[in-house]
N, C-alpha and C. Protein backbone atom coordinates (compact mmCIF):
# COMPACT_ATOMS: atom_id res chain seq x y z
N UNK A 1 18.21 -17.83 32.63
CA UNK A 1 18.00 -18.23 31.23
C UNK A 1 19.33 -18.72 30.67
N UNK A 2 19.31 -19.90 30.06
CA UNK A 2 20.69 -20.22 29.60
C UNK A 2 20.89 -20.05 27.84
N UNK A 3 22.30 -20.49 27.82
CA UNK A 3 22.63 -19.60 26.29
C UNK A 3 22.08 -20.07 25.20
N UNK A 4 21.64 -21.10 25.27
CA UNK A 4 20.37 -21.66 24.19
C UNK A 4 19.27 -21.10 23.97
N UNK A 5 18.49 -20.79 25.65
CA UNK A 5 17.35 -20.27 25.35
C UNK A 5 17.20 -18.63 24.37
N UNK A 6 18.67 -18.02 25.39
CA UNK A 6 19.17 -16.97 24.79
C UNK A 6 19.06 -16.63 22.61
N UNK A 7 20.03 -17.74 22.69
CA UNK A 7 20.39 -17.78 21.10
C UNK A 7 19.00 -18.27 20.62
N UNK A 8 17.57 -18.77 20.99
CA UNK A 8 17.17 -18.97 20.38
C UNK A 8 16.01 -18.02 20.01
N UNK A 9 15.54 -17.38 21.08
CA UNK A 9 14.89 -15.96 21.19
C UNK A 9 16.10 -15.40 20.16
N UNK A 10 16.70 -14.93 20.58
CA UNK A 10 17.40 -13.81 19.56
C UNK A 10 17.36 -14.21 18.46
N UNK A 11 17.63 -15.55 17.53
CA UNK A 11 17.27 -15.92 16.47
C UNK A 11 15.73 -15.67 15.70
N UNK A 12 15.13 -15.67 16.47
CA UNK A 12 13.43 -15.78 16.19
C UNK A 12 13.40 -14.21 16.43
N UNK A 13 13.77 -12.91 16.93
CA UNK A 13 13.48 -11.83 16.87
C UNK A 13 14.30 -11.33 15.72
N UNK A 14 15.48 -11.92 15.35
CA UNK A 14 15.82 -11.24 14.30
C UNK A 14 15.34 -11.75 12.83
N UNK A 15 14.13 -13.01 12.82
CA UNK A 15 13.95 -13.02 11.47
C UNK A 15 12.59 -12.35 12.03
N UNK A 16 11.78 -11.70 13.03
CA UNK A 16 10.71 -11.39 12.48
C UNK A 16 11.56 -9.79 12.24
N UNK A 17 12.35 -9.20 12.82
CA UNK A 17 12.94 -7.69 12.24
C UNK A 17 13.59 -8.10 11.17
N UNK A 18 13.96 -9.07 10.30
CA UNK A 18 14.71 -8.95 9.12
C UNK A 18 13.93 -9.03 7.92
N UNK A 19 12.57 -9.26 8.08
CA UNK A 19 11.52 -9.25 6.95
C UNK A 19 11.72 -10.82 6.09
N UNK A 20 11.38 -10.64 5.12
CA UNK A 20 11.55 -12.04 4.74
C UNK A 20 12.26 -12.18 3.37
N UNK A 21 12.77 -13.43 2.80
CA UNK A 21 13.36 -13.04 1.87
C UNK A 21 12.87 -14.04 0.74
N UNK A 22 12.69 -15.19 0.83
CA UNK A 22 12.25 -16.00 -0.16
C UNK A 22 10.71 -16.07 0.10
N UNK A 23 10.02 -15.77 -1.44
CA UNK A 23 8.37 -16.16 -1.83
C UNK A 23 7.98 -15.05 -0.82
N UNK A 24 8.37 -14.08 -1.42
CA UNK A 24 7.90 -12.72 -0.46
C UNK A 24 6.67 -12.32 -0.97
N UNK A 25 6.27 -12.84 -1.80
CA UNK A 25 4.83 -12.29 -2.46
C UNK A 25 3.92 -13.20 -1.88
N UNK A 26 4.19 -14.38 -1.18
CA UNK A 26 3.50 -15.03 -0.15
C UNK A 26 3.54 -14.65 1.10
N UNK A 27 4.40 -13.92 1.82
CA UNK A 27 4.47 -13.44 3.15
C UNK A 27 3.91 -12.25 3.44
N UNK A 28 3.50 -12.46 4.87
CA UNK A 28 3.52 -10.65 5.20
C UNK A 28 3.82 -10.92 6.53
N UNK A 29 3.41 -9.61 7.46
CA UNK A 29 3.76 -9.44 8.71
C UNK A 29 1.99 -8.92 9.18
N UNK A 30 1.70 -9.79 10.63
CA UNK A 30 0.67 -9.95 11.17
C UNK A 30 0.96 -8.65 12.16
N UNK A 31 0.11 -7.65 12.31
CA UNK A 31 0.56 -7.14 14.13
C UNK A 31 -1.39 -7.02 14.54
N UNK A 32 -1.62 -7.56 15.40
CA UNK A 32 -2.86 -8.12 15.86
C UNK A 32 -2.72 -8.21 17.30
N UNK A 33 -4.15 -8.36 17.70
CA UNK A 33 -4.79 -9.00 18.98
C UNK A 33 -5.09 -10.68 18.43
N UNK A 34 -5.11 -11.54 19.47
CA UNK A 34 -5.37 -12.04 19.91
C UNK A 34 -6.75 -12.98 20.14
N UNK A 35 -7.93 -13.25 19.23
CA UNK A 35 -9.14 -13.12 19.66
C UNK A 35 -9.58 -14.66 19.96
N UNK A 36 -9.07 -15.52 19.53
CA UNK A 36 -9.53 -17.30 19.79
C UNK A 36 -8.15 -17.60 19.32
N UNK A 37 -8.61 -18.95 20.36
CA UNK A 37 -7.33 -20.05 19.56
C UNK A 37 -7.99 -21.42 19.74
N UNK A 38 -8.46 -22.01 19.03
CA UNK A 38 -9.82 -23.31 18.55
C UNK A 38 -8.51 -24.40 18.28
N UNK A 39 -8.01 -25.33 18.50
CA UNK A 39 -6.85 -26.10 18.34
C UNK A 39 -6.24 -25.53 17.50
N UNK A 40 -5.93 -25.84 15.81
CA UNK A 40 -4.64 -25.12 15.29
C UNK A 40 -5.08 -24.15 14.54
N UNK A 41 -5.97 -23.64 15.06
CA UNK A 41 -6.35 -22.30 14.17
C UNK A 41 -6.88 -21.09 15.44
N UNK A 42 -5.57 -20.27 14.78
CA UNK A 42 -5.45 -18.68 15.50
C UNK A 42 -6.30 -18.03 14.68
N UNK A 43 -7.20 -17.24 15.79
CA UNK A 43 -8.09 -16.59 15.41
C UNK A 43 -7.80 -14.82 15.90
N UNK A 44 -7.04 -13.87 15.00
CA UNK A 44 -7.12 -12.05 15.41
C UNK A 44 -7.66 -11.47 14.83
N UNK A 45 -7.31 -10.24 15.57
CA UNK A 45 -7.85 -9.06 14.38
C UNK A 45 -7.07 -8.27 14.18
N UNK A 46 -6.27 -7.94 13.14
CA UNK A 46 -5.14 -7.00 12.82
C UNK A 46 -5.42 -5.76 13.01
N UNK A 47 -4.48 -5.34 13.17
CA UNK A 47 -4.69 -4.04 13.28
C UNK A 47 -5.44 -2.49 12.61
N UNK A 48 -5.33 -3.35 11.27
CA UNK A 48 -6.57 -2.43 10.31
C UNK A 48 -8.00 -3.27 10.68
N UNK A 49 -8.16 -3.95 11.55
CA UNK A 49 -9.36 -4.41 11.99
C UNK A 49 -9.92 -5.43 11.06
N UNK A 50 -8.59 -6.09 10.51
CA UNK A 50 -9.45 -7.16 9.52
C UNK A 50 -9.77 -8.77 10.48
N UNK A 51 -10.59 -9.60 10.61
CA UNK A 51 -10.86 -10.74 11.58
C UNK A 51 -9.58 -11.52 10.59
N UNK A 52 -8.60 -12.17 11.13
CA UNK A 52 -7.98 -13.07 10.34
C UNK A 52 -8.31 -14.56 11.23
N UNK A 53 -8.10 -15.98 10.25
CA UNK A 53 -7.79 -17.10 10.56
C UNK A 53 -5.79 -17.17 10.42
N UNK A 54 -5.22 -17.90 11.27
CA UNK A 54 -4.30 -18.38 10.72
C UNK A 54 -3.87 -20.21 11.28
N UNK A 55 -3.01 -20.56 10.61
CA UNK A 55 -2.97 -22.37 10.73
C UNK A 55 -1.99 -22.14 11.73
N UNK A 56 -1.89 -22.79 12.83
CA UNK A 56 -0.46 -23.42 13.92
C UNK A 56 0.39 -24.70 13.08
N UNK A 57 1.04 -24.89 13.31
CA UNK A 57 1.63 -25.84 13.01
C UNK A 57 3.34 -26.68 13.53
N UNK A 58 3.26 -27.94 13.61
CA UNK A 58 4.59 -27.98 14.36
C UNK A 58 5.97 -27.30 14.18
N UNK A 59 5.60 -26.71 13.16
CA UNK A 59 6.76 -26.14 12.55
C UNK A 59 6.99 -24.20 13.04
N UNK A 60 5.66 -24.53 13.53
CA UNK A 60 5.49 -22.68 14.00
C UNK A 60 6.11 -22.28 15.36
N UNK A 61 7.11 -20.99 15.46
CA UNK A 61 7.91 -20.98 16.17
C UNK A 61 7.00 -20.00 16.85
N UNK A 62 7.91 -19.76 18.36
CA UNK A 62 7.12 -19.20 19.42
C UNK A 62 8.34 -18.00 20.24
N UNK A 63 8.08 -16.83 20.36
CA UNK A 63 8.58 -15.66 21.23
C UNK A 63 8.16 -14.84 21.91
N UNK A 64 8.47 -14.06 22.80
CA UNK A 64 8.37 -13.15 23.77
C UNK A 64 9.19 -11.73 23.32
N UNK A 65 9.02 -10.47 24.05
CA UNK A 65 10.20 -9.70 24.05
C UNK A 65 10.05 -9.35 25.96
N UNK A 66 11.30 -8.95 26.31
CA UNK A 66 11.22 -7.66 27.60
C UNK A 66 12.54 -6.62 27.17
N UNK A 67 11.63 -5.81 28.12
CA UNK A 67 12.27 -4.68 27.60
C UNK A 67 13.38 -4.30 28.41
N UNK A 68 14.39 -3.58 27.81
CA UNK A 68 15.69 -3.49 28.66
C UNK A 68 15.74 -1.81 27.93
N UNK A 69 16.99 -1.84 29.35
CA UNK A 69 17.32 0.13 29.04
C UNK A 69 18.08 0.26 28.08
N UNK A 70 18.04 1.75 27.34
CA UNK A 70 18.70 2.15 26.45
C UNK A 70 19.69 2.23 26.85
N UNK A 71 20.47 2.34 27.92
CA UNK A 71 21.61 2.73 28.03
C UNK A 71 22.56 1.01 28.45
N UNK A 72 21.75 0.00 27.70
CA UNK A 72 22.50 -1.34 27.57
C UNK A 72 22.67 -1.24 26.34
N UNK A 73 22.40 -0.44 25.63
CA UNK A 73 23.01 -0.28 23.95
C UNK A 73 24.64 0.45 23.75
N UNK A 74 25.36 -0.07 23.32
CA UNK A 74 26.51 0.24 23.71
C UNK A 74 27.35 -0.49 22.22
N UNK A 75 28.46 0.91 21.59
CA UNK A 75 29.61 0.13 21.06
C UNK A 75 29.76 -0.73 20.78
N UNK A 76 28.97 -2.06 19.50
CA UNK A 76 29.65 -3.50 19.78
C UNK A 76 27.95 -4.16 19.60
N UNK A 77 27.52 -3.46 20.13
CA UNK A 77 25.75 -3.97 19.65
C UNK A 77 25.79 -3.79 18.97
N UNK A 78 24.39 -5.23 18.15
CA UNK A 78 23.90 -5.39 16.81
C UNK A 78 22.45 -5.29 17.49
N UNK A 79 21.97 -4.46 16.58
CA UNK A 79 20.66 -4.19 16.64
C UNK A 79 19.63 -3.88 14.98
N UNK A 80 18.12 -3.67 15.50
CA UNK A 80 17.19 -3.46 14.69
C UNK A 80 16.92 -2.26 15.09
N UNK A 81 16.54 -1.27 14.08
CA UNK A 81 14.91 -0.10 14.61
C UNK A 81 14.67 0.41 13.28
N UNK A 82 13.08 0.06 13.79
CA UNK A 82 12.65 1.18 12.91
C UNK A 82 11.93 2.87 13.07
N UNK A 83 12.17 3.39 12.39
CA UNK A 83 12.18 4.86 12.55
C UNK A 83 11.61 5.60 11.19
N UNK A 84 11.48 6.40 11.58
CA UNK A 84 10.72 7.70 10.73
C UNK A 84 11.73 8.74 10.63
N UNK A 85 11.57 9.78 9.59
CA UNK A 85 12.50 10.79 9.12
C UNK A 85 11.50 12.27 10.14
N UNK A 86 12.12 12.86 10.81
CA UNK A 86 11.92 13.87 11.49
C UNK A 86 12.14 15.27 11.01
N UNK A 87 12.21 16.29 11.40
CA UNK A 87 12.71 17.65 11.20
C UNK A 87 13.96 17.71 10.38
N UNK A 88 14.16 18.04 10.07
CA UNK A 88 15.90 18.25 8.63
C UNK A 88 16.02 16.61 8.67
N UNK A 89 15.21 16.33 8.48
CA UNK A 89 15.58 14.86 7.90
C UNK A 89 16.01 13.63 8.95
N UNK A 90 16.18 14.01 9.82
CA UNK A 90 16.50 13.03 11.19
C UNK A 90 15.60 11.85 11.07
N UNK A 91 16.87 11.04 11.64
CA UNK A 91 15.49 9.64 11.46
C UNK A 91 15.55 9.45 13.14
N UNK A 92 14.74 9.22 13.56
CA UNK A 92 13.63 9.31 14.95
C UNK A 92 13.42 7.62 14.94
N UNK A 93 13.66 7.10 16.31
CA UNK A 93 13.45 6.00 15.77
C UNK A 93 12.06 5.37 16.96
N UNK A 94 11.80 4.74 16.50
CA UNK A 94 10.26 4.24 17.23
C UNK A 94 10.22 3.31 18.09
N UNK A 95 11.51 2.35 17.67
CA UNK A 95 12.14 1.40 18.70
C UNK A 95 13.28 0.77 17.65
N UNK A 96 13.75 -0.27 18.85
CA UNK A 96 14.95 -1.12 19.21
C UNK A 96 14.86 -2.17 19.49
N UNK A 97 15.29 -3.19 18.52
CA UNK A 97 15.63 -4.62 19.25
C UNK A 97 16.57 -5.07 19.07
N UNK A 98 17.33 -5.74 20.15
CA UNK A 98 18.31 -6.35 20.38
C UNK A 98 18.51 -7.62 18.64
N UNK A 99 19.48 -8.00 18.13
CA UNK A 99 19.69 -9.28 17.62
C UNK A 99 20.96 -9.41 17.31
N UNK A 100 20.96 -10.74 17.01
CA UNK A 100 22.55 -11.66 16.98
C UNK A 100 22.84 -10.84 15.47
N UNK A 101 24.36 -10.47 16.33
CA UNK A 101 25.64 -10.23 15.29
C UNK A 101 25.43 -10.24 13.90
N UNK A 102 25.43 -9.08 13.11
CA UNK A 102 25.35 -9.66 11.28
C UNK A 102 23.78 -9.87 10.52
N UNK A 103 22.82 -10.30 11.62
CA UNK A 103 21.34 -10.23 10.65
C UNK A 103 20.86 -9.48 9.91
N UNK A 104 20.87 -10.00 8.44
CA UNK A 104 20.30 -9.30 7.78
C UNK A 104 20.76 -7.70 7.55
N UNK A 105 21.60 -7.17 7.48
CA UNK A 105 22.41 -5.96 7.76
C UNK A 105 21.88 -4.84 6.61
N UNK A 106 21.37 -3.83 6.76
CA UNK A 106 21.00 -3.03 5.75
C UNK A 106 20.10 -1.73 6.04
N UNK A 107 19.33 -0.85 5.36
CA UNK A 107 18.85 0.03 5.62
C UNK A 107 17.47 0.29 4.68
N UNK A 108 16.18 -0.46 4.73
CA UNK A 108 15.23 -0.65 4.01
C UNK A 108 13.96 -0.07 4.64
N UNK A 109 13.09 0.24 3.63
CA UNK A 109 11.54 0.29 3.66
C UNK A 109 10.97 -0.55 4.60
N UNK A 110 10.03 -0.35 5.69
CA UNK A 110 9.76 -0.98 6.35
C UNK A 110 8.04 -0.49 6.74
N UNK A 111 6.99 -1.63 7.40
CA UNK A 111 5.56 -1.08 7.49
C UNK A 111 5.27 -0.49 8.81
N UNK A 112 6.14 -0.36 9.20
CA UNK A 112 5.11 -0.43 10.77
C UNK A 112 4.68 1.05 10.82
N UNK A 113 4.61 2.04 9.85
CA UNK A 113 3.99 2.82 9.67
C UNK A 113 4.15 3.74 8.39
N UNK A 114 3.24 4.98 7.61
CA UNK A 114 4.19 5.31 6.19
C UNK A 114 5.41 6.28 6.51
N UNK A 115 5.91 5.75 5.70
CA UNK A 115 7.50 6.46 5.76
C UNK A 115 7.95 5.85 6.64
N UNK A 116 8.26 4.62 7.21
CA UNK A 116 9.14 3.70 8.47
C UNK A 116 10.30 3.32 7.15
N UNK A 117 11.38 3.18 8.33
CA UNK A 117 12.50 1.94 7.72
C UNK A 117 12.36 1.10 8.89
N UNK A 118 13.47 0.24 8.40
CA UNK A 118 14.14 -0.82 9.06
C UNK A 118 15.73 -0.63 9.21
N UNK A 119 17.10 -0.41 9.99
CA UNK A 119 17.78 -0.49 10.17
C UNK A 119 17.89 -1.72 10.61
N UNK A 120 19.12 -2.57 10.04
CA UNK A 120 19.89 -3.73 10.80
C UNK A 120 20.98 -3.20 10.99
N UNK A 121 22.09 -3.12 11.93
CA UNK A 121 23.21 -2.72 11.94
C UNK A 121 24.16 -2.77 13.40
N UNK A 122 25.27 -2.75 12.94
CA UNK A 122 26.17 -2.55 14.27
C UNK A 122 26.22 -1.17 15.02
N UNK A 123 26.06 -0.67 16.22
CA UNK A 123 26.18 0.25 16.59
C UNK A 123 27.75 0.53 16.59
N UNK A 124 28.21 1.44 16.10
CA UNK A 124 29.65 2.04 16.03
C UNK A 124 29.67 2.96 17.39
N UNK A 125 28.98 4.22 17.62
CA UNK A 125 29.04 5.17 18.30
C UNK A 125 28.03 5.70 19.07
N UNK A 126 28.19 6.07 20.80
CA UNK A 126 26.93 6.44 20.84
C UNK A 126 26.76 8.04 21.71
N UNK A 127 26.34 8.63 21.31
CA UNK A 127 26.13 10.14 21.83
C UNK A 127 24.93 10.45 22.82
N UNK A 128 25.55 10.23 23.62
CA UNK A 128 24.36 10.64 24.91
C UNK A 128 24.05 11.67 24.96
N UNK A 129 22.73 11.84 26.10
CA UNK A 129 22.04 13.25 26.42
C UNK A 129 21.94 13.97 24.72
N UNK A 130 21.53 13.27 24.18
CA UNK A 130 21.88 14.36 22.46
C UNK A 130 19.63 15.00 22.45
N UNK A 131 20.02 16.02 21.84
CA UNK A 131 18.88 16.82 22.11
C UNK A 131 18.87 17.54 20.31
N UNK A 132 17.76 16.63 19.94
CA UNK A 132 17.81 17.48 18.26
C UNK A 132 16.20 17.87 18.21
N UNK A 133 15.79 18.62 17.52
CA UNK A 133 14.50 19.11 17.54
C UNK A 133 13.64 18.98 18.32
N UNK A 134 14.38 19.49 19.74
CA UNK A 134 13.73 19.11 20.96
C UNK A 134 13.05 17.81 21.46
N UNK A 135 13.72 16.87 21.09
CA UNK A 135 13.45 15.59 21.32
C UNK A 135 15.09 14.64 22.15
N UNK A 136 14.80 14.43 23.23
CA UNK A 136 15.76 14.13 23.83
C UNK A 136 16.30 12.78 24.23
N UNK A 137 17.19 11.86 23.80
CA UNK A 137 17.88 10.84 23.89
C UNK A 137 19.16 10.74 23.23
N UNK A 138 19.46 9.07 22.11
CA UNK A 138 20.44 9.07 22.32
C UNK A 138 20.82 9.03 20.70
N UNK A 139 21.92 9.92 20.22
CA UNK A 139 22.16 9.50 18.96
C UNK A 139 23.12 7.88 18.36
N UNK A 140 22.27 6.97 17.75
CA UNK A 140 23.45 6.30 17.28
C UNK A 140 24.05 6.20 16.01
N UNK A 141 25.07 5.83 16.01
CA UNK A 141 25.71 5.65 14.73
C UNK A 141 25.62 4.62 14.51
N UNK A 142 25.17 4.10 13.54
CA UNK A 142 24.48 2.55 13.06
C UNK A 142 25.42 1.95 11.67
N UNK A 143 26.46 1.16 11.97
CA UNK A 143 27.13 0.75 10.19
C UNK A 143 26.56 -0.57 9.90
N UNK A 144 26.66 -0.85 8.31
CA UNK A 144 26.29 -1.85 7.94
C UNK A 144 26.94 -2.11 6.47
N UNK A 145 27.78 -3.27 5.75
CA UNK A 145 27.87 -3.41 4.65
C UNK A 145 27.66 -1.58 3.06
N UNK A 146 27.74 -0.80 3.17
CA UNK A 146 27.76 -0.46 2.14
C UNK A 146 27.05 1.13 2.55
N UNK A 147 26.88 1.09 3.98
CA UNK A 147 26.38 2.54 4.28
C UNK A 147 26.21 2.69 5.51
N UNK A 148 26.05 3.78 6.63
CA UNK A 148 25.54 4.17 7.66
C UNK A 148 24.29 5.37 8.06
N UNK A 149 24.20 5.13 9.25
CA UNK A 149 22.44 6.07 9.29
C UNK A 149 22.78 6.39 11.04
N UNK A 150 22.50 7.45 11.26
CA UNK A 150 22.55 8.01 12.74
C UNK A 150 21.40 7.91 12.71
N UNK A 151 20.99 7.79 14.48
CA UNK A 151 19.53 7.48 14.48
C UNK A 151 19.45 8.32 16.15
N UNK A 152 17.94 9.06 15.85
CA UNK A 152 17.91 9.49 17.17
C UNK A 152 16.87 8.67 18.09
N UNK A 153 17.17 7.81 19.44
CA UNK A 153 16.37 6.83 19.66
C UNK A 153 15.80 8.15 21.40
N UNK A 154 15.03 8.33 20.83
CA UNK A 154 13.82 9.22 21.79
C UNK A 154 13.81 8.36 23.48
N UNK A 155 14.17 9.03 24.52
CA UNK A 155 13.67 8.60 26.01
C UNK A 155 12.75 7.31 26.20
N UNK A 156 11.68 7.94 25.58
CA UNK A 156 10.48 7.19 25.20
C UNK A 156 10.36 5.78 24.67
N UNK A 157 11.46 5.43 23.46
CA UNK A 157 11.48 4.54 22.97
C UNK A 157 11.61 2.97 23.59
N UNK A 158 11.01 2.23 23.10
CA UNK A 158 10.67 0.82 23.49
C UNK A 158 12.13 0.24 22.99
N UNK A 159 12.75 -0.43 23.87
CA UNK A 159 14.13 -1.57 23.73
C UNK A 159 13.55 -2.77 24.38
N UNK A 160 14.09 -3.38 23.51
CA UNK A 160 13.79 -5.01 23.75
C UNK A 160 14.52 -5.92 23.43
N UNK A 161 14.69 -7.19 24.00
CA UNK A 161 15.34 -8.36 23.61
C UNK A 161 14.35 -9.58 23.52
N UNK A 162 14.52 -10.67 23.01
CA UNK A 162 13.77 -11.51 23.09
C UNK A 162 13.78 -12.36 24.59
N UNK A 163 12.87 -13.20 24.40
CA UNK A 163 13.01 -14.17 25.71
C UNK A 163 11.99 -15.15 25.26
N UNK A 164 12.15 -16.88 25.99
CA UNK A 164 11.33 -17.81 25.45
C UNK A 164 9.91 -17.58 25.52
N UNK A 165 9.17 -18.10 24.43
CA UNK A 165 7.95 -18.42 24.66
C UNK A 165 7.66 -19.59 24.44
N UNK A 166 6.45 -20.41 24.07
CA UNK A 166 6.20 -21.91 23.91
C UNK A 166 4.76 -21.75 23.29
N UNK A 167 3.98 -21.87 22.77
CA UNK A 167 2.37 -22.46 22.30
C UNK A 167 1.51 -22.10 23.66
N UNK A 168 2.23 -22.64 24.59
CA UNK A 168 1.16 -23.21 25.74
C UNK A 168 0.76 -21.24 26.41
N UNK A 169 1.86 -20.56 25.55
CA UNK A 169 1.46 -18.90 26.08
C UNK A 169 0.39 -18.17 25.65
N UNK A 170 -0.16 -18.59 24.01
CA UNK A 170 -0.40 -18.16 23.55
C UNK A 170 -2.08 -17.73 24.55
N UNK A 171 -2.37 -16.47 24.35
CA UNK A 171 -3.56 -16.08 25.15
C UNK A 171 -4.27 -14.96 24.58
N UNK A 172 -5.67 -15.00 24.35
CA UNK A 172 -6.62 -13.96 24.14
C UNK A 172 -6.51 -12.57 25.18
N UNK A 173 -6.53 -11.73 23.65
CA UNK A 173 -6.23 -10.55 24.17
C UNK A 173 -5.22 -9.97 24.47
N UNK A 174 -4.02 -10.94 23.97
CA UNK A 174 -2.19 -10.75 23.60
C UNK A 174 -2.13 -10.16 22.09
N UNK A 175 -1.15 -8.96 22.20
CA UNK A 175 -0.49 -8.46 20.96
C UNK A 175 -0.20 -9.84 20.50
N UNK A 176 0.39 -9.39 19.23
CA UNK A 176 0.92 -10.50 18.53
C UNK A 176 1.34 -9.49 17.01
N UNK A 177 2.98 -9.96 16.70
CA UNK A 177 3.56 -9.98 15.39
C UNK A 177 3.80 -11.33 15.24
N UNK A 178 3.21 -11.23 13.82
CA UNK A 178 3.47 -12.59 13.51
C UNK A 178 3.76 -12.83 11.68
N UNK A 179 4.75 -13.62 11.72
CA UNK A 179 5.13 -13.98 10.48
C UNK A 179 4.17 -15.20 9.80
N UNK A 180 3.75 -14.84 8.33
CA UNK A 180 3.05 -15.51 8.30
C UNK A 180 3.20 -15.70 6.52
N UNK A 181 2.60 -16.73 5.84
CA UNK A 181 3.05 -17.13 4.43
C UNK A 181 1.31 -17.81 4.24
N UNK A 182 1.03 -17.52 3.37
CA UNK A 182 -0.12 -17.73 2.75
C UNK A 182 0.38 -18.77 1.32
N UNK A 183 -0.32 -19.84 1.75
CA UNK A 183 -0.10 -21.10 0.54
C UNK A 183 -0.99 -20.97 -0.66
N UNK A 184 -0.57 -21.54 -1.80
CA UNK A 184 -1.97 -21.99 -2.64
C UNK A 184 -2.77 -21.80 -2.69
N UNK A 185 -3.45 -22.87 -1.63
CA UNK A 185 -4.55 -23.12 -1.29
C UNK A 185 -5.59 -21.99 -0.63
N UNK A 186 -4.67 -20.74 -0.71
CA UNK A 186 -5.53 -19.76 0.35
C UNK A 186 -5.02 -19.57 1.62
N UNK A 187 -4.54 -20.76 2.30
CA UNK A 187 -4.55 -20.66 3.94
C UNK A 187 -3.91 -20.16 4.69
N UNK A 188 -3.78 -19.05 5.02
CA UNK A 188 -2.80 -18.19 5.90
C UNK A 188 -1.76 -19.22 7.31
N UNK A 189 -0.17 -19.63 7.56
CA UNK A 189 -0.20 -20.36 7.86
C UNK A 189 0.36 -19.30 9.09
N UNK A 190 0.89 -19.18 10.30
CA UNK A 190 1.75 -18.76 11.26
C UNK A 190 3.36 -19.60 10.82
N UNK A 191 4.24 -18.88 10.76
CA UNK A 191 5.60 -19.42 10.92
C UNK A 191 6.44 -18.79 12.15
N UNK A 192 6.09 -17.62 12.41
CA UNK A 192 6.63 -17.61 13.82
C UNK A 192 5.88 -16.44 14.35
N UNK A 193 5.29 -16.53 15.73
CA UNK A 193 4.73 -16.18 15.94
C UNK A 193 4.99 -14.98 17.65
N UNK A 194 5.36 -13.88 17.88
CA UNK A 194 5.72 -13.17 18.60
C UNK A 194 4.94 -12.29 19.77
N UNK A 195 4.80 -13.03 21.03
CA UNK A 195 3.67 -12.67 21.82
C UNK A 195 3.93 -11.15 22.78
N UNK A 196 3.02 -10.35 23.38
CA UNK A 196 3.27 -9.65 23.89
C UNK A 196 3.24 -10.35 25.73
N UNK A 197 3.83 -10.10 26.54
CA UNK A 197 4.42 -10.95 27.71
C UNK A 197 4.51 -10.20 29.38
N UNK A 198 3.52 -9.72 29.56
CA UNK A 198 3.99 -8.76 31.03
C UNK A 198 3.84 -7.28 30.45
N UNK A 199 2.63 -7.59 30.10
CA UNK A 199 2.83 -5.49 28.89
C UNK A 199 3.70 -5.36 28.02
N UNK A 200 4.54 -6.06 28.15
CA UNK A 200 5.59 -5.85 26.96
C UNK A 200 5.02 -6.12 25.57
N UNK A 201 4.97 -5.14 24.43
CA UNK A 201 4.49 -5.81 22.98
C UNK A 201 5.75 -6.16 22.06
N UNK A 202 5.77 -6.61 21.43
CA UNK A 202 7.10 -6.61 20.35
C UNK A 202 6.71 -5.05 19.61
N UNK A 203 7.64 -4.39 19.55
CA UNK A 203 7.21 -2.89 19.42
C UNK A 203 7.84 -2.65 17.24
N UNK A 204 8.31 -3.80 17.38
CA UNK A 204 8.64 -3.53 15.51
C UNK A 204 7.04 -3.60 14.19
């Protein structure tokens, strides 16, 4: 894979982990199956089981994730996760994705379940074998602009980086996060759209 394809996956995973920022009352975040794709209209069903339409368009971007080991997280990484608050308050995190340097940097409310955040941040420090309320992995120390958050990322947890996808992937019965902006007119459109690839799901 060369450093384009690289930079451009990583670009496209860190705006679907950075949420959105302009005409946010038009956006949301898709996490769905897969169920038709009729020329430019994606046809899922989200995950609260609602049937959605959404529009393709040339402008609609295309990704993958695979998953890589926790122990490629290291000192010097910029990463995403989101996580949940645990036992004395620990935040537990649910997963990890890799993204370019500086995105979006902060420590916010996030859906992928109630009570989730979102961490963007640089990893400062990392504490192996760490074992807190009997849950065993790795603690990190996460900085960002104006605060920090230790995070305990569980054995278990899903790490990922991006990798290319194209249109021509798109397939019934594939996860899918997908960014998406609803116009005017009603029409739910896809703006970038994040496939699951070899079992791998985008786990944010």
């Amino acid at each position: 894979m060369n450093f384009r394809s690289i930079a451009s996956c990583l670009t496209l995973l860190a705006a679907l982990g950075a949420g959105f920022s302009a005409h946010a009352q038009n956006q949301q975040r898709v996490r769905c199956t897969i169920t038709a794709i009729d020329g430019d209209t994606l046809s899922v069903k989200t995950r609260e089981g609602e049937d959605l339409k959404l529009a393709l368009t040339p402008k609609t971007t295309y990704g993958a994730v695979k998953k890589i080991e926790l122990s490629e997280i290291k000192p010097g990484s910029f990463i995403g996760t989101s996580a949940v608050k645990g036992e004395g308050g620990v935040l537990v995190a649910r997963e990890v994705h890799v993204l370019p340097p500086g995105t979006n940097p902060g420590h916010r409310p996030w859906d992928l379940e109630p009570g989730s955040t979102m961490t963007n941040a640089n990893v400062n420090a990392v504490m192996n074998d760490a074992v807190t309320n009997n849950i065993k992995g790795r603690v990190l120390t996460l900085d960002y602009p104006g605060g920090s958050q230790k995070v305990l990322v569980p054995e278990s947890a899903p790490v990922v980086i991006g990798i290319p996808a194209t249109r021509a992937d798109l397939k019934v019965g594939e996860y899918a996060y997908i960014a998406a902006e609803q116009g005017a007119d009603g029409k739910v459109v896809a703006v970038r759209v994040q496939m699951s690839r070899d079992g791998v799901r985008p786990p944010q």
